[in-house]
C-alpha atoms as a PDB file:
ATOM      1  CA  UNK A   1     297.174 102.388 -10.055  1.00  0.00           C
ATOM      2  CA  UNK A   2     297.215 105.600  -7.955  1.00  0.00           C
ATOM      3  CA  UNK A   3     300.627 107.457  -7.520  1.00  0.00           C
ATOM      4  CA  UNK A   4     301.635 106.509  -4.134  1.00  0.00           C
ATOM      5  CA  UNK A   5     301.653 109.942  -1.493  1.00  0.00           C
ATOM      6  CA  UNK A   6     298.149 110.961  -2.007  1.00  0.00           C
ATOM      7  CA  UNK A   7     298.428 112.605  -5.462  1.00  0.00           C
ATOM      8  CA  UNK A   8     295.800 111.375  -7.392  1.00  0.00           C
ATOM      9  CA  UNK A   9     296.968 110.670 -10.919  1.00  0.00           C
ATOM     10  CA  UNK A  10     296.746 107.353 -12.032  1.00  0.00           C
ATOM     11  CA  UNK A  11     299.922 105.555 -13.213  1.00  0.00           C
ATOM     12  CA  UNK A  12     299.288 103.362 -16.237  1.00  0.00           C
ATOM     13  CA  UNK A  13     300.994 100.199 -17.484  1.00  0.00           C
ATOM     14  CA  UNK A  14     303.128  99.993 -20.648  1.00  0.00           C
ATOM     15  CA  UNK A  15     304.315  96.339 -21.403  1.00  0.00           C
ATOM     16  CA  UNK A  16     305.651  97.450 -24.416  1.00  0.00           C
ATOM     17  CA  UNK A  17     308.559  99.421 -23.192  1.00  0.00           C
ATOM     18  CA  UNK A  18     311.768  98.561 -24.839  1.00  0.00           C
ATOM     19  CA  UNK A  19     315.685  99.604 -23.780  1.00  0.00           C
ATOM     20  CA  UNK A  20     316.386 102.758 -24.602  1.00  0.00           C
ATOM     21  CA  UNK A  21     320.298 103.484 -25.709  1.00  0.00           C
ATOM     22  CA  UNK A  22     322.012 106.650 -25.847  1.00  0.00           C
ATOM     23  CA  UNK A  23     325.642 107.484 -27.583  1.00  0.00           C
ATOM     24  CA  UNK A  24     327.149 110.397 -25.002  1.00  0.00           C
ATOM     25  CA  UNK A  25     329.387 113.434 -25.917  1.00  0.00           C
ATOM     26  CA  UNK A  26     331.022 114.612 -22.800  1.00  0.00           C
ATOM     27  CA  UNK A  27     333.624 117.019 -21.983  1.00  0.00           C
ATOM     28  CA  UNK A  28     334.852 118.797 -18.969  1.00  0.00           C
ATOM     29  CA  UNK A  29     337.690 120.690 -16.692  1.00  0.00           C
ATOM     30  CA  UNK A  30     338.316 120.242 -12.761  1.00  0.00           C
ATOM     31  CA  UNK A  31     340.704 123.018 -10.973  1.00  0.00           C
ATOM     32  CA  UNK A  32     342.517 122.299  -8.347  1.00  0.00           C
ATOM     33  CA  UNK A  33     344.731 124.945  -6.096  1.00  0.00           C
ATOM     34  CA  UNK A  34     346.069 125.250  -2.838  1.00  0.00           C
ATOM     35  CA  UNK A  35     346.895 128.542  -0.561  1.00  0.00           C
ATOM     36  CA  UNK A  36     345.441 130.687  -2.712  1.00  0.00           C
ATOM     37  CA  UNK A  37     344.034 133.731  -0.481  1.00  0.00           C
ATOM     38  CA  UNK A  38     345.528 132.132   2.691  1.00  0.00           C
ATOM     39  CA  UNK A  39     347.734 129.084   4.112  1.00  0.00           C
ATOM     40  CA  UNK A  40     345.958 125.600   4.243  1.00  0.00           C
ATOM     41  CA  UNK A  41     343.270 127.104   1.995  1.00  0.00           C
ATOM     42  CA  UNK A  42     342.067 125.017  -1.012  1.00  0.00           C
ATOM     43  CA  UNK A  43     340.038 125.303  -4.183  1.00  0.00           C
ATOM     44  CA  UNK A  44     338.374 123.123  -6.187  1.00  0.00           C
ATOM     45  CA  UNK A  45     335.934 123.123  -9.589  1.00  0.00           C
ATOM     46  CA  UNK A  46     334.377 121.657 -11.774  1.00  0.00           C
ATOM     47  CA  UNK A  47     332.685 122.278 -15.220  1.00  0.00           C
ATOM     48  CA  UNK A  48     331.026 119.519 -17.324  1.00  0.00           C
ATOM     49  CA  UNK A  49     329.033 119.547 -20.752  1.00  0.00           C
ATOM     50  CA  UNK A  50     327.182 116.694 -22.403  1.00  0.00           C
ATOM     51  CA  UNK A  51     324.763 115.921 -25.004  1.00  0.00           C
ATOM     52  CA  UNK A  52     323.218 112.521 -25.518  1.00  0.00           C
ATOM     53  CA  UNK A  53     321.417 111.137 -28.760  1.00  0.00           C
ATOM     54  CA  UNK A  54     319.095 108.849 -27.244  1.00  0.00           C
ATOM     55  CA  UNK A  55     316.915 105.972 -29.254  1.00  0.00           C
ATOM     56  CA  UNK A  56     313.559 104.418 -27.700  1.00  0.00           C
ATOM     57  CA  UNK A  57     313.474 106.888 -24.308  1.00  0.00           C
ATOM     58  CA  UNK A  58     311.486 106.432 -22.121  1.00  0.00           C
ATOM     59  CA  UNK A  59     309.877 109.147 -21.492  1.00  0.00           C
ATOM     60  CA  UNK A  60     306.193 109.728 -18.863  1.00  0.00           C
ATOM     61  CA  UNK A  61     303.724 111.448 -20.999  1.00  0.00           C
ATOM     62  CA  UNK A  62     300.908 113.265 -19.415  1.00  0.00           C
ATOM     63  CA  UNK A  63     297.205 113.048 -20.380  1.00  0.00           C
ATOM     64  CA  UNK A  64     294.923 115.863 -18.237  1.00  0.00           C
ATOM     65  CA  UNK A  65     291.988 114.927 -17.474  1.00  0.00           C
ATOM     66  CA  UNK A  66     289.089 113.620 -20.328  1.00  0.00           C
ATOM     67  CA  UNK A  67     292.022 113.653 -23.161  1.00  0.00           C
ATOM     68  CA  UNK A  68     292.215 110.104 -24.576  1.00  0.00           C
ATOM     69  CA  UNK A  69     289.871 108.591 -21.523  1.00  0.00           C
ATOM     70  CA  UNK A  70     292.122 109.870 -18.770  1.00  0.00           C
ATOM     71  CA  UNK A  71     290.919 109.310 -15.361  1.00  0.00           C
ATOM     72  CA  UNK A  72     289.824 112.760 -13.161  1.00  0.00           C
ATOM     73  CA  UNK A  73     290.283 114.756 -11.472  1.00  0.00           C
ATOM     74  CA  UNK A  74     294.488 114.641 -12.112  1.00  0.00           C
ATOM     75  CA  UNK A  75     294.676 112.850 -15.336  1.00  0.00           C
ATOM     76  CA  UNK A  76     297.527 109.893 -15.542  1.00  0.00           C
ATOM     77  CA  UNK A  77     301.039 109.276 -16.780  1.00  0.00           C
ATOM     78  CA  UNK A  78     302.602 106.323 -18.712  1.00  0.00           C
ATOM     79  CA  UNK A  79     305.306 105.880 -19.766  1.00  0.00           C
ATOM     80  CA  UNK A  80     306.359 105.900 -23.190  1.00  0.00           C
ATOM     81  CA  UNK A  81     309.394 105.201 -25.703  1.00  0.00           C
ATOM     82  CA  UNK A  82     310.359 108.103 -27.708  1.00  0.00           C
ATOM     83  CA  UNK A  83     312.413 106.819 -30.492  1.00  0.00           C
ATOM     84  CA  UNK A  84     314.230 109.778 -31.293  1.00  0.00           C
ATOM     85  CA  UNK A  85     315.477 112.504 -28.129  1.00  0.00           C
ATOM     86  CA  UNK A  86     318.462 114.293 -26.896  1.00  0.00           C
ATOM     87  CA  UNK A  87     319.303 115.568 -23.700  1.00  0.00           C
ATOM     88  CA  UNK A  88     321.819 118.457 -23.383  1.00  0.00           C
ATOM     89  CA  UNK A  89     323.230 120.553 -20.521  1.00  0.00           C
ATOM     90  CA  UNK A  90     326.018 121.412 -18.322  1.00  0.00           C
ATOM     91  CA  UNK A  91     327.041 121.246 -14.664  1.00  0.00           C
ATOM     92  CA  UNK A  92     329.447 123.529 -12.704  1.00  0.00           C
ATOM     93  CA  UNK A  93     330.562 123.126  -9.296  1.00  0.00           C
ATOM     94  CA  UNK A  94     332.536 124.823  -7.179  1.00  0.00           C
ATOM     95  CA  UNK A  95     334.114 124.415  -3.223  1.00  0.00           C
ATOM     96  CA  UNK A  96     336.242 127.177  -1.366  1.00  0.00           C
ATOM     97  CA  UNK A  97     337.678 125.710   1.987  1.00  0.00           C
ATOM     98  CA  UNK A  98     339.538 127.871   4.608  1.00  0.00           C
ATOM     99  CA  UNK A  99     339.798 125.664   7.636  1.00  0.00           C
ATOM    100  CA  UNK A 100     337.802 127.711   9.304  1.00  0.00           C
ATOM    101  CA  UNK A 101     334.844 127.616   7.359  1.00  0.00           C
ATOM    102  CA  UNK A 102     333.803 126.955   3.541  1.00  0.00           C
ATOM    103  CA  UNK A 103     331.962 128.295   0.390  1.00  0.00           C
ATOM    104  CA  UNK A 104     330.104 125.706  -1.841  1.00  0.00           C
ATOM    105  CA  UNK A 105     328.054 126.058  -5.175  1.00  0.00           C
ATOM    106  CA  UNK A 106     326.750 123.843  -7.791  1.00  0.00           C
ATOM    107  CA  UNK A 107     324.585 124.599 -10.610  1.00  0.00           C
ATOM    108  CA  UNK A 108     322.819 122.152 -13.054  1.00  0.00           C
ATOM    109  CA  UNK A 109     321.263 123.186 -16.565  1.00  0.00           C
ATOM    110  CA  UNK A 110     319.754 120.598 -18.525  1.00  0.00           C
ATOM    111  CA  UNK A 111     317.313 120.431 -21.355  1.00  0.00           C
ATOM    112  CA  UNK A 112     315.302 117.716 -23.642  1.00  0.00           C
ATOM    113  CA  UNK A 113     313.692 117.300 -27.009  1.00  0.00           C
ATOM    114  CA  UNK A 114     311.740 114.626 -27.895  1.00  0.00           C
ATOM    115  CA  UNK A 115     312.876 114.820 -31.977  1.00  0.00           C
ATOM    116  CA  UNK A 116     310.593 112.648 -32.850  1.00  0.00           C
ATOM    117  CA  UNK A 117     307.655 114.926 -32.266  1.00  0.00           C
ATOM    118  CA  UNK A 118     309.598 117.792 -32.061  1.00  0.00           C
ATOM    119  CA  UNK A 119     308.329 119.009 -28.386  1.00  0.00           C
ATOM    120  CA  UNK A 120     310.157 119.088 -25.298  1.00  0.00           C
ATOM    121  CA  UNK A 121     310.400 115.935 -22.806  1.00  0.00           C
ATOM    122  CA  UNK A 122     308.568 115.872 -20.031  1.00  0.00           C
ATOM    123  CA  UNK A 123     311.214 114.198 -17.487  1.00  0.00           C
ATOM    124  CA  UNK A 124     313.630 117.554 -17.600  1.00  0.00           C
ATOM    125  CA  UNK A 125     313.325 119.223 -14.498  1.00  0.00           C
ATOM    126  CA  UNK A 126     313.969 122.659 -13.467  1.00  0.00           C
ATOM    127  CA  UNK A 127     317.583 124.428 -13.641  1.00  0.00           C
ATOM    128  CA  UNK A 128     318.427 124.421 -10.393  1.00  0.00           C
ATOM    129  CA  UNK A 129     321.189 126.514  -8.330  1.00  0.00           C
ATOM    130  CA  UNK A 130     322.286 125.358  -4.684  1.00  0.00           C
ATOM    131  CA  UNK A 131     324.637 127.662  -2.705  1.00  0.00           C
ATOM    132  CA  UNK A 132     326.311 126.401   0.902  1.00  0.00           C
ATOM    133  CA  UNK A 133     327.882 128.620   3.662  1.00  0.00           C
ATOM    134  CA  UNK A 134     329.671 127.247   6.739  1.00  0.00           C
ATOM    135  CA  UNK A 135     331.836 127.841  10.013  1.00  0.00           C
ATOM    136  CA  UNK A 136     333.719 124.956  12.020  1.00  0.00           C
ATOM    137  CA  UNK A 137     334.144 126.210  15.683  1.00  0.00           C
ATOM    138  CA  UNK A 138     335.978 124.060  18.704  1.00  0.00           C
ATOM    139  CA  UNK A 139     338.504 122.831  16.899  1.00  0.00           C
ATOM    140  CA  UNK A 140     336.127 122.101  13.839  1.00  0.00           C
ATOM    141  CA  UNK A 141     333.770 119.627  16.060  1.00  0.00           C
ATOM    142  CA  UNK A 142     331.126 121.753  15.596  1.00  0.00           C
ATOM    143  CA  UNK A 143     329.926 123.133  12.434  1.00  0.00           C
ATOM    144  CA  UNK A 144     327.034 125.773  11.436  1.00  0.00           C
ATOM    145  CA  UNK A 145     325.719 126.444   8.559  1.00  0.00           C
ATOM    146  CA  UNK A 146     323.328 127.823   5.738  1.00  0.00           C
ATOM    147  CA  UNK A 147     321.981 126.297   2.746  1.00  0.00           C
ATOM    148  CA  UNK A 148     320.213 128.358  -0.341  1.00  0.00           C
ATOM    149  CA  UNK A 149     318.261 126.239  -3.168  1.00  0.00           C
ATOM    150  CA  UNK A 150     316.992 127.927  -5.917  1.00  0.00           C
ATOM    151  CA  UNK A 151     314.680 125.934  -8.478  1.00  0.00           C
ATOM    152  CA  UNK A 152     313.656 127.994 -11.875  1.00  0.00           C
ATOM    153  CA  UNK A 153     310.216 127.975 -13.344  1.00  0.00           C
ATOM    154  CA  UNK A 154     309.929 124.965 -15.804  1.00  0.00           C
ATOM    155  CA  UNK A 155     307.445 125.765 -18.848  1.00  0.00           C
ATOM    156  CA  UNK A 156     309.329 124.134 -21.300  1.00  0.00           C
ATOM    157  CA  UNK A 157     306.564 121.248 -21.658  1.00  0.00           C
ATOM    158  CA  UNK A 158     305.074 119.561 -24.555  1.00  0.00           C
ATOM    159  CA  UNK A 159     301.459 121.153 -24.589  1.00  0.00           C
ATOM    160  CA  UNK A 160     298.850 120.501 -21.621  1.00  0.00           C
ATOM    161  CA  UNK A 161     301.462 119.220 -19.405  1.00  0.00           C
ATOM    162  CA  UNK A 162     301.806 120.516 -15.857  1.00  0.00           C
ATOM    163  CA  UNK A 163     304.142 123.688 -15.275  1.00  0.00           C
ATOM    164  CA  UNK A 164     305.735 124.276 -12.469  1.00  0.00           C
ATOM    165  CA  UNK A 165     307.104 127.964 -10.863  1.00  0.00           C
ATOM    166  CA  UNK A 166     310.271 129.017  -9.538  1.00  0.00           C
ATOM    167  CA  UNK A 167     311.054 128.895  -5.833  1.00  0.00           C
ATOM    168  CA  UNK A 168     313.986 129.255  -3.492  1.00  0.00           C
ATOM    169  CA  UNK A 169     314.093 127.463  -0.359  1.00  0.00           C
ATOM    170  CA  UNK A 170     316.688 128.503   2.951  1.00  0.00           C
ATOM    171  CA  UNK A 171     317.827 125.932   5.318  1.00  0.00           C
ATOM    172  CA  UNK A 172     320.184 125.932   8.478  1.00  0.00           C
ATOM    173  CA  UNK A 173     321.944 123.371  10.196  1.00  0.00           C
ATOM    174  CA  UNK A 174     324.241 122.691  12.652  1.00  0.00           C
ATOM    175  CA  UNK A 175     326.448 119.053  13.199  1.00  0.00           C
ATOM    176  CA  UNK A 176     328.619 118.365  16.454  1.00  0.00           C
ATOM    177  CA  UNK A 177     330.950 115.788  16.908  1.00  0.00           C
ATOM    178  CA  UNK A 178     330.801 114.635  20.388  1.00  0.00           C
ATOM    179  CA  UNK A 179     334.210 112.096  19.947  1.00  0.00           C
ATOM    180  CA  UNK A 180     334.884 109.697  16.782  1.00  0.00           C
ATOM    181  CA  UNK A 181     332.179 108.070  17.692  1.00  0.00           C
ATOM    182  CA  UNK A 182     328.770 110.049  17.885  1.00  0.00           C
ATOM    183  CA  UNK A 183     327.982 112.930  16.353  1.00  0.00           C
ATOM    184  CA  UNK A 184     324.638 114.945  16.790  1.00  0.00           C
ATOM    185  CA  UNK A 185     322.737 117.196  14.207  1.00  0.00           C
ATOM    186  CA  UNK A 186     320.076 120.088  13.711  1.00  0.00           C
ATOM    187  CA  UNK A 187     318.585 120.896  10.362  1.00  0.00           C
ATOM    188  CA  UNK A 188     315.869 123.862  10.280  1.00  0.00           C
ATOM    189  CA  UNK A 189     314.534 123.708   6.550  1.00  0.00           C
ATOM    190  CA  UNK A 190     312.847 126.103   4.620  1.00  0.00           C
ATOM    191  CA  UNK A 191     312.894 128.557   7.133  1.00  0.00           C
ATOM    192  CA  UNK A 192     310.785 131.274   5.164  1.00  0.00           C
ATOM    193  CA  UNK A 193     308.053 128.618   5.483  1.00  0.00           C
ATOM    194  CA  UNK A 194     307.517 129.127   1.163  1.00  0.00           C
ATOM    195  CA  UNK A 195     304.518 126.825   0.147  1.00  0.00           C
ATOM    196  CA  UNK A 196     305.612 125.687  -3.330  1.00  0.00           C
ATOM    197  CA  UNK A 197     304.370 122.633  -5.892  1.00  0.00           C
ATOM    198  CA  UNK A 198     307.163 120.588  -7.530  1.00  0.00           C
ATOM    199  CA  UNK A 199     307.345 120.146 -11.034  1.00  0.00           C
ATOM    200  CA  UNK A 200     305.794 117.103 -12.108  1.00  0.00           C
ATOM    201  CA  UNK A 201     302.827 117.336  -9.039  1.00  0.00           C
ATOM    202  CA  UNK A 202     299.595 117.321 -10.392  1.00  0.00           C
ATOM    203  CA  UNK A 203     298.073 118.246  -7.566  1.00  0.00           C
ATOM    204  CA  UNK A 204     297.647 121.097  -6.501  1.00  0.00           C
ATOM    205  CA  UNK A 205     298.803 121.172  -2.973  1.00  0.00           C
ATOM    206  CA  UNK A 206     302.072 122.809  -1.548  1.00  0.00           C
ATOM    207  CA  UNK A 207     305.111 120.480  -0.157  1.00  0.00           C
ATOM    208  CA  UNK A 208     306.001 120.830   3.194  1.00  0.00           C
ATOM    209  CA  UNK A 209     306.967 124.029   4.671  1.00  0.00           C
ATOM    210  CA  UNK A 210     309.051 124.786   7.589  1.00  0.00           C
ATOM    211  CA  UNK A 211     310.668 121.259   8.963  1.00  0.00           C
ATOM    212  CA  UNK A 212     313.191 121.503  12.221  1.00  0.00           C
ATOM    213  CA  UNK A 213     314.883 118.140  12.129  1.00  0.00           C
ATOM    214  CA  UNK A 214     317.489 116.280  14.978  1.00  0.00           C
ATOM    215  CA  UNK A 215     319.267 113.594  14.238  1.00  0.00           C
ATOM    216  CA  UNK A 216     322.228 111.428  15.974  1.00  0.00           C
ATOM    217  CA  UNK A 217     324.566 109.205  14.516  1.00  0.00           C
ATOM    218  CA  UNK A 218     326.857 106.577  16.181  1.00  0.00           C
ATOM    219  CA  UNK A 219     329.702 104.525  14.433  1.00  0.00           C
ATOM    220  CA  UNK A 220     330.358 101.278  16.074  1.00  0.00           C
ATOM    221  CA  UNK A 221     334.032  99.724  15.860  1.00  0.00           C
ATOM    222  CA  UNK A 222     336.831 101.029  13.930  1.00  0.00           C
END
């Protein structure tokens, strides 16, 4: 049927689809140290590499529009097992916290081949960076804050497959805790109002641009 959301794709069946298995090579490091610019200061990382052989993935393969009876305007998806892929990468993340405030950053790098036909896989998305700011004021009930997210271009697609462009989006937010028991919340996101398309939508319409969300949470017992 139609993709759910009002993208208009079709989404077709595969019965056929078998379990797909993988055998995983992983390795990685996590640092850990305290007081190291000031008192009561802490640090903490993380670095992680893997690489999976993968057999029957299952993998959503794009038709556009008119190739091998593909509905229009969008084209459709199934998906598909590839009986031959890998998927390689690494993570890193990292936290600096100084009581009074903190430092956060994580970045993700992945990529896929489908070996079998010796093209890229469709269902790697963009590298993508996210940096986090923050300051805890009244005796750390109230936090502010400032979130970057930065998504590279992905055109690393088997052949007339949707592309998608880089983008950075800029958020801010603020959380107060009232007493142990409700807590209240602002989130202004993507500030810079940037219209951007998400790999993977066919359509070509931006996502939403500037949101201001408020939220309240309250814990009951305990």
């Amino acid at each position: 049927g139609i993709h759910p959301g009002g993208f208009g794709f079709i989404l077709l069946p595969n019965p056929n689809l078998v379990p797909e298995t993988s055998r995983t090579l992983e390795a990685g490091v996590n640092l850990s140290f305290d007081g190291t610019l000031r008192d009561g200061d802490r640090f903490r990382a993380k670095a992680n590499y893997f690489h999976n052989d993968l057999s029957d993935y299952i993998d959503a393969v794009y038709r556009p529009c008119g190739v091998g009876g593909a509905a229009c305007p969008f084209g459709d998806y199934q998906y598909e097992n590839i009986s031959d892929a890998e998927l390689f990468g690494f993570e890193v993340e990292a936290l600096y916290d100084f009581n009074d405030g903190f430092l956060q950053a994580s970045y993700t790098h992945v990529t896929g081949n489908n070996k079998t036909d010796d093209i890229p896989l469709t269902t790697v998305y963009p590298h993508k960076f996210v940096g986090t700011a923050g300051l805890r004021f009244l005796d750390n009930s109230l936090v502010v804050g400032a979130r970057w997210t930065s998504l590279a271009a992905q055109k690393r697609v088997p052949d007339d497959s949707p592309t998608s462009e880089a983008y950075d989006l800029f958020d801010v937010f603020a959380t107060y805790e009232h007493n142990r028991y409700f807590s209240t919340a602002v989130s202004l996101k993507n500030i810079t109002d940037e219209q951007y398309i998400p790999y993977r939508q066919t359509e070509d319409i931006p996502s939403a641009g500037f949101q201001a969300l408020l939220s309240a949470q309250v814990k009951l017992g305990g």
